[in-house]
N, C-alpha and C. Protein backbone atom coordinates (compact mmCIF):
# COMPACT_ATOMS: atom_id res chain seq x y z
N UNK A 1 -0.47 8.65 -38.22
CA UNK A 1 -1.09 7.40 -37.88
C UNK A 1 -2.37 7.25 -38.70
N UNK A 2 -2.39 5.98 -38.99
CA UNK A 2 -3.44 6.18 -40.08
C UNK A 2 -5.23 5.79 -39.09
N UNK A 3 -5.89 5.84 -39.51
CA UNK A 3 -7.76 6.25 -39.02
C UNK A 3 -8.11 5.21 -38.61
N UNK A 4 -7.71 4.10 -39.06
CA UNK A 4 -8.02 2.72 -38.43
C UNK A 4 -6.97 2.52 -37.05
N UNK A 5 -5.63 2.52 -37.33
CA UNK A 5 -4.80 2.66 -36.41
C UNK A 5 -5.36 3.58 -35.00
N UNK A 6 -5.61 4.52 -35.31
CA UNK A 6 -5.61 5.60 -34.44
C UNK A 6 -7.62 4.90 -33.41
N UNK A 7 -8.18 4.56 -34.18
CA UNK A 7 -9.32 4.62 -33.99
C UNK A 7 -9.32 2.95 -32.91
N UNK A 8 -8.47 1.73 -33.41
CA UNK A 8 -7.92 1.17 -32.46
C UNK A 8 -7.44 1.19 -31.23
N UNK A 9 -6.52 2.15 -31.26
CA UNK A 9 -5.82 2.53 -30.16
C UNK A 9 -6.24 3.02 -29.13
N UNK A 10 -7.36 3.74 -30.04
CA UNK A 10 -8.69 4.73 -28.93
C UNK A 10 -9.27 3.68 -27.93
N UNK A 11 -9.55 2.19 -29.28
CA UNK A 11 -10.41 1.49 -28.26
C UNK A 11 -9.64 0.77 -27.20
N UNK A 12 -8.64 0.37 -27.77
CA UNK A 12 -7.50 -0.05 -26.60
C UNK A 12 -7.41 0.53 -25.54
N UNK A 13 -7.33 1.86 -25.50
CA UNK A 13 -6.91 2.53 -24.11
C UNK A 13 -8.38 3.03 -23.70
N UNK A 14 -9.52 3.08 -24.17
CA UNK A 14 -10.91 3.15 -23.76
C UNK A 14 -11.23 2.01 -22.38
N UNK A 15 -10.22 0.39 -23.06
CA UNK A 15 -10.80 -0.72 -22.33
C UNK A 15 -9.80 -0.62 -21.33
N UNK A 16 -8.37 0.09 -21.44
CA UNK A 16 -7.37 0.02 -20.48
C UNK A 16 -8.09 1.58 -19.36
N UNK A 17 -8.65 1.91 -19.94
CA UNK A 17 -9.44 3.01 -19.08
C UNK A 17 -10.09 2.42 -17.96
N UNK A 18 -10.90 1.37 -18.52
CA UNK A 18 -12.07 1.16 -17.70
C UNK A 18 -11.92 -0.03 -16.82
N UNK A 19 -10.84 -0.73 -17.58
CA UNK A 19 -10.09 -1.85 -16.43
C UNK A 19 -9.44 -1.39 -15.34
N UNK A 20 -8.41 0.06 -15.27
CA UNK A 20 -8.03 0.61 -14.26
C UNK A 20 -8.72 0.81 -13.56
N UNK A 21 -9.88 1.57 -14.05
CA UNK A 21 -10.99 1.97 -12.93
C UNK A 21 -11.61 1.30 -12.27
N UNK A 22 -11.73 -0.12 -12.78
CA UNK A 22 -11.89 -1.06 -11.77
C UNK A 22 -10.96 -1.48 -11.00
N UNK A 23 -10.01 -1.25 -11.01
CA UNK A 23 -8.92 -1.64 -9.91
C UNK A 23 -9.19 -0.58 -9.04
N UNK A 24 -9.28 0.67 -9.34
CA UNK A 24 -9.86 1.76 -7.87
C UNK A 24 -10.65 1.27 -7.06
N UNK A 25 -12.12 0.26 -7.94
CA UNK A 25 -13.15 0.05 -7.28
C UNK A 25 -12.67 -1.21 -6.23
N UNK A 26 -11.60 -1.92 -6.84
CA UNK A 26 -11.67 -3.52 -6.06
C UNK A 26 -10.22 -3.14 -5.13
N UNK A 27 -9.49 -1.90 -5.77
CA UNK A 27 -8.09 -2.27 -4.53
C UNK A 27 -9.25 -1.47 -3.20
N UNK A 28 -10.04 -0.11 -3.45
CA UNK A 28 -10.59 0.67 -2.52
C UNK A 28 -11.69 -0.74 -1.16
N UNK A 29 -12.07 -1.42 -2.15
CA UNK A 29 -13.14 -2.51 -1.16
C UNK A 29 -11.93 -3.57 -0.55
N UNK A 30 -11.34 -3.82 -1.29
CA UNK A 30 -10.22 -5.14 -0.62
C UNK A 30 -9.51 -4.46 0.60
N UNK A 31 -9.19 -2.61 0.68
CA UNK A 31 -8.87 -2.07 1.65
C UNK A 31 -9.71 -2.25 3.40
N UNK A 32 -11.11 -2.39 2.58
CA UNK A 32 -12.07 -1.94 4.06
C UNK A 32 -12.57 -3.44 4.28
N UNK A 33 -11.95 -4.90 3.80
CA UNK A 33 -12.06 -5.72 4.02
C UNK A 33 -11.41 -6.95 4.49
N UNK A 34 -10.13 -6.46 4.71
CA UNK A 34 -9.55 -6.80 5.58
C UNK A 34 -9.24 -6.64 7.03
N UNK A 35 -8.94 -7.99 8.03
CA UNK A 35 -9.25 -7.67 9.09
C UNK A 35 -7.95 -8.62 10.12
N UNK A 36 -7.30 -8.74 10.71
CA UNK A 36 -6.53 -9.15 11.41
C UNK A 36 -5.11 -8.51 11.87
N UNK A 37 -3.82 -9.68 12.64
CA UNK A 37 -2.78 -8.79 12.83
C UNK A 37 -2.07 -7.67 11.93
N UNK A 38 -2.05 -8.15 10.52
CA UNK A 38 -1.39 -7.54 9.82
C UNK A 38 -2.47 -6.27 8.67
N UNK A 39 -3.32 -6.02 9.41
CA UNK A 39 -3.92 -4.91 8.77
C UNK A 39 -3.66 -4.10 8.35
N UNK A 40 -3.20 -3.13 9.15
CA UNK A 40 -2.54 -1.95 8.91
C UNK A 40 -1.61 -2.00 7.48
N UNK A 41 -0.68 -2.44 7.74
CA UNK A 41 0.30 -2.45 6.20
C UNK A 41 -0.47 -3.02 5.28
N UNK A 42 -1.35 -3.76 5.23
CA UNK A 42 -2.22 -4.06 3.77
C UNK A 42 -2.98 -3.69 3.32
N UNK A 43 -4.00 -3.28 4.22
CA UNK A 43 -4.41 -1.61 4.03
C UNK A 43 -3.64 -0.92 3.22
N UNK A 44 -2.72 -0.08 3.83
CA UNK A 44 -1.86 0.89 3.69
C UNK A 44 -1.58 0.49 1.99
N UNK A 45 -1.39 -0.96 1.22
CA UNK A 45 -0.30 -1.21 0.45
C UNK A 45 -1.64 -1.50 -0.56
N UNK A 46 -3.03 -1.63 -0.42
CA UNK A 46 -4.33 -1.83 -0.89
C UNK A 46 -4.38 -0.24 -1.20
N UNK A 47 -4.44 0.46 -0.45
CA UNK A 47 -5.11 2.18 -0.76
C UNK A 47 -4.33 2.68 -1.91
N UNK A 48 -2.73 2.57 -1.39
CA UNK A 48 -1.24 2.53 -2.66
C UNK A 48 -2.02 2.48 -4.12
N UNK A 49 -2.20 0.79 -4.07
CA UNK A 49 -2.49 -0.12 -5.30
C UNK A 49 -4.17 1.43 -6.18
N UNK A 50 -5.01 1.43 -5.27
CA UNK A 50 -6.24 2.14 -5.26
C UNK A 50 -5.53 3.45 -6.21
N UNK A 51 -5.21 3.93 -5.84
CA UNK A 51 -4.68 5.64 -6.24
C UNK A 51 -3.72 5.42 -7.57
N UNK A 52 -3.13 4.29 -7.38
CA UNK A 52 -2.24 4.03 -8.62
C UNK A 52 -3.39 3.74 -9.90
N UNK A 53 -4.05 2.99 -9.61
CA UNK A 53 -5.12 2.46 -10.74
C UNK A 53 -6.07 3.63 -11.13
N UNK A 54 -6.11 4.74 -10.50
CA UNK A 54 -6.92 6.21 -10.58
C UNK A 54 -5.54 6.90 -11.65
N UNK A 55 -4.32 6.96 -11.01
CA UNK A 55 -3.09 7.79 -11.92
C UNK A 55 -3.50 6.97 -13.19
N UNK A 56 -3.49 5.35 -13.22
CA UNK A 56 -3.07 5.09 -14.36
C UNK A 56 -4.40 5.23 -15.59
N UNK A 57 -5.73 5.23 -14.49
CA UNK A 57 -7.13 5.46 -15.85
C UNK A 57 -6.47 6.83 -16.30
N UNK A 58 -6.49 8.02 -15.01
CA UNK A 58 -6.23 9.36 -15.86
C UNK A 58 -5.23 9.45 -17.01
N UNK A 59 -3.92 8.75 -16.91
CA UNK A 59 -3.20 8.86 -18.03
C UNK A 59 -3.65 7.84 -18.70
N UNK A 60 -4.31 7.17 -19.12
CA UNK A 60 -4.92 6.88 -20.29
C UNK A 60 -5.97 7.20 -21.14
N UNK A 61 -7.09 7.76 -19.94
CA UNK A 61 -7.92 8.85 -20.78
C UNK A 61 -7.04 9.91 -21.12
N UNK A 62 -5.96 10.61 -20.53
CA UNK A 62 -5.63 11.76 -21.18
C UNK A 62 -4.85 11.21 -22.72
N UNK A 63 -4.33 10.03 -23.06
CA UNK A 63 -4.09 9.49 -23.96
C UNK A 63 -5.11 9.49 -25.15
N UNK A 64 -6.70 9.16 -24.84
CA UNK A 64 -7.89 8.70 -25.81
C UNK A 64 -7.72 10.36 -26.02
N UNK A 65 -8.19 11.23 -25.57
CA UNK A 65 -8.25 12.89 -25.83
C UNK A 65 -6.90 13.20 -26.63
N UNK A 66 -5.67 12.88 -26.33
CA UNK A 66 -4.82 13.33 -26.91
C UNK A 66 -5.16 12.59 -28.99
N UNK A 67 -5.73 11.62 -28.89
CA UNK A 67 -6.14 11.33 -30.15
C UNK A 67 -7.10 11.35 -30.49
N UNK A 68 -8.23 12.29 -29.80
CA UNK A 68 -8.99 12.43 -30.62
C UNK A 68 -10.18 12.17 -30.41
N UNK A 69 -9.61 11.25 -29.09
CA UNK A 69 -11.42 10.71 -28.73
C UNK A 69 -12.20 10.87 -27.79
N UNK A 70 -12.82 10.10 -27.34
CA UNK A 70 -13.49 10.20 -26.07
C UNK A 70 -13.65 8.81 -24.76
N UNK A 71 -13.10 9.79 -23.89
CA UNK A 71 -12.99 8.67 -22.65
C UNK A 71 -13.95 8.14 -22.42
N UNK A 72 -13.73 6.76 -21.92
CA UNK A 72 -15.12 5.79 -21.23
C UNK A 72 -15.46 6.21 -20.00
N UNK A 73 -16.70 5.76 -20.24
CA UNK A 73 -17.10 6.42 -18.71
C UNK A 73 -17.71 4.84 -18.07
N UNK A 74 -17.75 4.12 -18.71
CA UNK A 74 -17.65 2.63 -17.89
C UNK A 74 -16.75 1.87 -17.24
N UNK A 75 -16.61 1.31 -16.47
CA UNK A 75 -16.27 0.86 -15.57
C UNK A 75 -15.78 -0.82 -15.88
N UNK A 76 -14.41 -1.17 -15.91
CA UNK A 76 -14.28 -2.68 -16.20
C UNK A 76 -15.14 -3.82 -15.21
N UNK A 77 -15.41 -4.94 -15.53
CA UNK A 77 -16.35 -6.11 -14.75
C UNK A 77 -15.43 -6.20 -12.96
N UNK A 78 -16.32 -5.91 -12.44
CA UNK A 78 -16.17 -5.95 -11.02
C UNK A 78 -17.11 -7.45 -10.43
N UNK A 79 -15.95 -8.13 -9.86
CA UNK A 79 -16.03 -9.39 -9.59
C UNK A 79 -16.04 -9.49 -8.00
N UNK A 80 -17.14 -9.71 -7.34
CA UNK A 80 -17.20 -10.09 -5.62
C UNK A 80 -17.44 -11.44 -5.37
N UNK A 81 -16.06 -11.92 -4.82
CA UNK A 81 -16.77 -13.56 -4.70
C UNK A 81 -17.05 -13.45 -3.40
N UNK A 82 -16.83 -12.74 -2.36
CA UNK A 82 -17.36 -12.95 -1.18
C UNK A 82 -16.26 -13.30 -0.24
N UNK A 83 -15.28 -13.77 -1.24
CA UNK A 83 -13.65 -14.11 0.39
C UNK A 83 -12.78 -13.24 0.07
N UNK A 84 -12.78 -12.42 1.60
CA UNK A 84 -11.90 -11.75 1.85
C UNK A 84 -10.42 -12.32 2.39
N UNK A 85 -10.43 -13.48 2.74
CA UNK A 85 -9.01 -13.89 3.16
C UNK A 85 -8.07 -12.93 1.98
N UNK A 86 -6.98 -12.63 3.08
CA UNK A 86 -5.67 -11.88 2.33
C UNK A 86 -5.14 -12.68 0.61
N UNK A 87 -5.10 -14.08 1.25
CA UNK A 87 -4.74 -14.83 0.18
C UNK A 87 -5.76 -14.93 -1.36
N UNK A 88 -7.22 -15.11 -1.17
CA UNK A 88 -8.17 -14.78 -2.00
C UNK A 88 -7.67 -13.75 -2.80
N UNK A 89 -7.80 -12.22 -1.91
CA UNK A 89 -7.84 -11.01 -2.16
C UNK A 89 -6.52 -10.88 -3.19
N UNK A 90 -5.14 -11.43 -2.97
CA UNK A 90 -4.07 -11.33 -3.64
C UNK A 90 -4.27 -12.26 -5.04
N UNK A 91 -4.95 -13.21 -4.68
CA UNK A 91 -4.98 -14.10 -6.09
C UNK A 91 -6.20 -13.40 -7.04
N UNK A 92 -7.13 -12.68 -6.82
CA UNK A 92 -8.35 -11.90 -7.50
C UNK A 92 -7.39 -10.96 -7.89
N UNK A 93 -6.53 -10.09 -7.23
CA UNK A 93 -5.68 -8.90 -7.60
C UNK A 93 -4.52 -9.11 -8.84
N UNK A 94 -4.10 -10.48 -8.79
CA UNK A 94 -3.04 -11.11 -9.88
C UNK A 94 -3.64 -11.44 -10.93
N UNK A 95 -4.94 -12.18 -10.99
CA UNK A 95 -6.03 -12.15 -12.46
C UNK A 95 -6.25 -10.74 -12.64
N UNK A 96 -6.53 -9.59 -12.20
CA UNK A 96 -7.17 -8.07 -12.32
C UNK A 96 -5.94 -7.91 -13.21
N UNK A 97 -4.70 -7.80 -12.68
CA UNK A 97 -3.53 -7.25 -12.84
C UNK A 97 -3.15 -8.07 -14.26
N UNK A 98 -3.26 -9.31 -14.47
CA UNK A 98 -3.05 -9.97 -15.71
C UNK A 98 -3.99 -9.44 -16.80
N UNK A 99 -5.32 -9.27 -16.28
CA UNK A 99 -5.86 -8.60 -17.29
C UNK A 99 -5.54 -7.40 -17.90
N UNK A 100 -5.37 -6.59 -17.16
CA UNK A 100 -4.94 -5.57 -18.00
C UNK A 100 -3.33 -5.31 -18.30
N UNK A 101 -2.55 -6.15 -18.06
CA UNK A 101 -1.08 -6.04 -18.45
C UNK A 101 -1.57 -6.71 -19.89
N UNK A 102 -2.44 -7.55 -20.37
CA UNK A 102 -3.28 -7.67 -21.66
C UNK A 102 -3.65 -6.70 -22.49
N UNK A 103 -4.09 -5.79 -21.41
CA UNK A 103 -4.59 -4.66 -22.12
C UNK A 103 -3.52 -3.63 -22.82
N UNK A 104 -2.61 -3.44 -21.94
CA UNK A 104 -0.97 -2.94 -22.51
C UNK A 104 -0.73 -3.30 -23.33
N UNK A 105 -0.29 -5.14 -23.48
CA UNK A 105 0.14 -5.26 -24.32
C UNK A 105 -0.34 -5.19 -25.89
N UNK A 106 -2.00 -5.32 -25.59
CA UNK A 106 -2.78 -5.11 -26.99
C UNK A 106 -2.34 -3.94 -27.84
N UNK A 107 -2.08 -3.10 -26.62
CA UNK A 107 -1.92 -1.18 -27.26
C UNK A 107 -0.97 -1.47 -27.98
N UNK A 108 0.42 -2.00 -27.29
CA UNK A 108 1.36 -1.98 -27.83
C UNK A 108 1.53 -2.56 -29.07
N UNK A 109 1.09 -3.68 -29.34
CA UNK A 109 0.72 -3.93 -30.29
C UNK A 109 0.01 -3.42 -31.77
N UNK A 110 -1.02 -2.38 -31.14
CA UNK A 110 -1.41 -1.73 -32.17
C UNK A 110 -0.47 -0.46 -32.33
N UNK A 111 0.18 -0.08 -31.81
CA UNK A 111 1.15 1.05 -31.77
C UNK A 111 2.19 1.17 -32.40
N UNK A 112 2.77 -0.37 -32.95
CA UNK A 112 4.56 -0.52 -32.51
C UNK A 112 4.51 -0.17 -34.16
N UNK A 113 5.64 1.00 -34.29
CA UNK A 113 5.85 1.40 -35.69
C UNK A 113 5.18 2.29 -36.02
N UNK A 114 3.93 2.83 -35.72
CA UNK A 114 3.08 3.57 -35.91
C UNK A 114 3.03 4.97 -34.88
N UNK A 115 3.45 4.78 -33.59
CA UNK A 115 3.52 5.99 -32.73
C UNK A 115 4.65 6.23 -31.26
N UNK A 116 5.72 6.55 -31.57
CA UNK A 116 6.73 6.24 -30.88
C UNK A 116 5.94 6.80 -29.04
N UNK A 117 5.31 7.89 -29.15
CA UNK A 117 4.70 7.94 -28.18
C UNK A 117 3.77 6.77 -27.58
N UNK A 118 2.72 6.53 -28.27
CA UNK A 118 1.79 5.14 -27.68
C UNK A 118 2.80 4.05 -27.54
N UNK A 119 3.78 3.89 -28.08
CA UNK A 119 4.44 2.60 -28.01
C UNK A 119 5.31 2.50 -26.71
N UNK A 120 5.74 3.73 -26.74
CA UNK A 120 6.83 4.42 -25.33
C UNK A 120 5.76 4.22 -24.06
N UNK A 121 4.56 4.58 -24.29
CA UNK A 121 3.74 5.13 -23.27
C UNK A 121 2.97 3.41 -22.51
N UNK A 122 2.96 2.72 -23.61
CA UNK A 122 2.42 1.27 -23.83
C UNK A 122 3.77 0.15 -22.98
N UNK A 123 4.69 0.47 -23.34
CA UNK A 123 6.23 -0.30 -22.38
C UNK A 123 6.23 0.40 -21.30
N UNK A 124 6.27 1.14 -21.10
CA UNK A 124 6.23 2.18 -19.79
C UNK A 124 5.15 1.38 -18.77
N UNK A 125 3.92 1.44 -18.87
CA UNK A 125 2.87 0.48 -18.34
C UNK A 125 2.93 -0.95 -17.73
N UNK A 126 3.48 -1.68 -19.02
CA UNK A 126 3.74 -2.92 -19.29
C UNK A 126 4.86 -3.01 -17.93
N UNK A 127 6.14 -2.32 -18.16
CA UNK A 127 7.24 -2.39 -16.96
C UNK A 127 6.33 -2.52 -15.41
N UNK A 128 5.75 -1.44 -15.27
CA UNK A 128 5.19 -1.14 -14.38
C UNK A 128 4.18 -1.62 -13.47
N UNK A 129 3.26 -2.78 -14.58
CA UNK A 129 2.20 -4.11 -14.25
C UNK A 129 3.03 -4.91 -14.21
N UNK A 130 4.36 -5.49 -14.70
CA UNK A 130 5.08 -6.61 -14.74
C UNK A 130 5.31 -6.41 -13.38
N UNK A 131 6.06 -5.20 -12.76
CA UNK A 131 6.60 -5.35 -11.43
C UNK A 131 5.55 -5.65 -10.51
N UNK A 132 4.34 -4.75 -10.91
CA UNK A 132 3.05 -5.08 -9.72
C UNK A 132 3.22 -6.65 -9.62
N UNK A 133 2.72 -7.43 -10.93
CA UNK A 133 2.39 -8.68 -10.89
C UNK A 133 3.52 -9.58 -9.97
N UNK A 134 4.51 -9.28 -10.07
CA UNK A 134 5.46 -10.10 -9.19
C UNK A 134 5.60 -9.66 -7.73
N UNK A 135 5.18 -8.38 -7.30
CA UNK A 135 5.08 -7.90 -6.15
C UNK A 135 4.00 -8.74 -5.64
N UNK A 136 3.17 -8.73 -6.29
CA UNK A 136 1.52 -9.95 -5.50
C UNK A 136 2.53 -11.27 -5.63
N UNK A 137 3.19 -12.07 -7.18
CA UNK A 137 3.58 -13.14 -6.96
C UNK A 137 4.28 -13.45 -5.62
N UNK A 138 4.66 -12.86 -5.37
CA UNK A 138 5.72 -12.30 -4.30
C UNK A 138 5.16 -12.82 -2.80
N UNK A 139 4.05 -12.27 -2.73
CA UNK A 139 3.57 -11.71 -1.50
C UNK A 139 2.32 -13.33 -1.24
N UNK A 140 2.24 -14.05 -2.39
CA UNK A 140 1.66 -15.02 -2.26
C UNK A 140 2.41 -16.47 -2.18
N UNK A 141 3.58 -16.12 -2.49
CA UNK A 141 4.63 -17.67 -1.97
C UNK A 141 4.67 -17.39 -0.02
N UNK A 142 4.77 -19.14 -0.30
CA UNK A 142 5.57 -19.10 0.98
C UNK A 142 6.64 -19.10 2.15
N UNK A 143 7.18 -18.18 3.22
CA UNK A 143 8.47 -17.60 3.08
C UNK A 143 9.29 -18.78 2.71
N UNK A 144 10.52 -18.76 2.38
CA UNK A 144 11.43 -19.28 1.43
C UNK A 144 11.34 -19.88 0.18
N UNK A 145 9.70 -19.63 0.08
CA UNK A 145 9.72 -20.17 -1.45
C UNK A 145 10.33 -19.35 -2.56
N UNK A 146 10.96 -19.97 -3.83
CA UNK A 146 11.65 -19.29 -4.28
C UNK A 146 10.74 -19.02 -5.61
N UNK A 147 10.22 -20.21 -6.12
CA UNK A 147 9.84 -20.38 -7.81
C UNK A 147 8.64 -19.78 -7.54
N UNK A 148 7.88 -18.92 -8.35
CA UNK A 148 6.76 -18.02 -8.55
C UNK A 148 6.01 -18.90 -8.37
N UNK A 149 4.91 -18.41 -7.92
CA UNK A 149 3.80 -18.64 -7.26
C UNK A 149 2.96 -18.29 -8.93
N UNK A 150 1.96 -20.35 -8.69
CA UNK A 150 1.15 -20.61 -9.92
C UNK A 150 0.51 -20.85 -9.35
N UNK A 151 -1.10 -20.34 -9.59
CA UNK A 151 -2.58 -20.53 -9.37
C UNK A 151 -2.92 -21.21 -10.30
């Protein structure tokens, strides 16, 4: 991979570092801020989301090290508007989640042809935010709605 390539990629997964890590910070608060009948399971499906966004910084810093570099130790923009309604909380979580399925796809982008690993490792992600993102689309229609849910 050539020095520019490689030195890209670093920064790519530097910013996909630090965007995850903000999803620790905002699924962990959206957990202890919710409040009504259906708590419990959104909780439960908030803490999920929390620990996933921790797996996914670690495998991407272990990615920046595997080439060479050095992990961020910053933290992506953490956004409090102040409403906790469930519905708020899911539509803040679908912009979070768009952002960094951005961030995937940038990698991939700088990757494709150049590192069957980053590129593998970059779709792998991408699959994986696509499903999140429709799991929130999902969870923000209303029952029998069928056509995805547009903010």
């Amino acid at each position: 991979m050539k020095e520019a390539t490689k030195n890209s990629a670093i920064d790519a997964l530097n910013e996909i570092l630090e965007l995850e890590l903000s999803g620790v910070v905002r699924y962990t608060h959206y957990s202890l801020m919710v409040y009504g009948y259906n708590r419990i399971p959104i909780v439960s499906w908030l803490k999920s989301n929390a620990q996933e966004s921790l797996d996914h910084a670690y495998r991407a810093g272990e990615m920046v090290t595997l080439l060479g570099g050095h992990p961020s130790l910053k933290i992506g923009a953490l956004l409090e508007t102040e409403k906790h309604d469930v519905g708020d909380i899911l539509r803040e979580s679908l912009e979070h989640e768009t952002t960094t399925l951005k961030g995937y796809y940038k990698l991939l982008e700088i990757s494709e042809g150049e590192s069957v690993l980053l590129e593998e490792y970059a779709r792998e992600m991408i699959s994986l935010e696509e499903q999140h993102l429709d799991e929130v689309n999902k969870m923000l229609r209303k029952p029998g709605d069928i056509a995805p849910f547009e903010g």
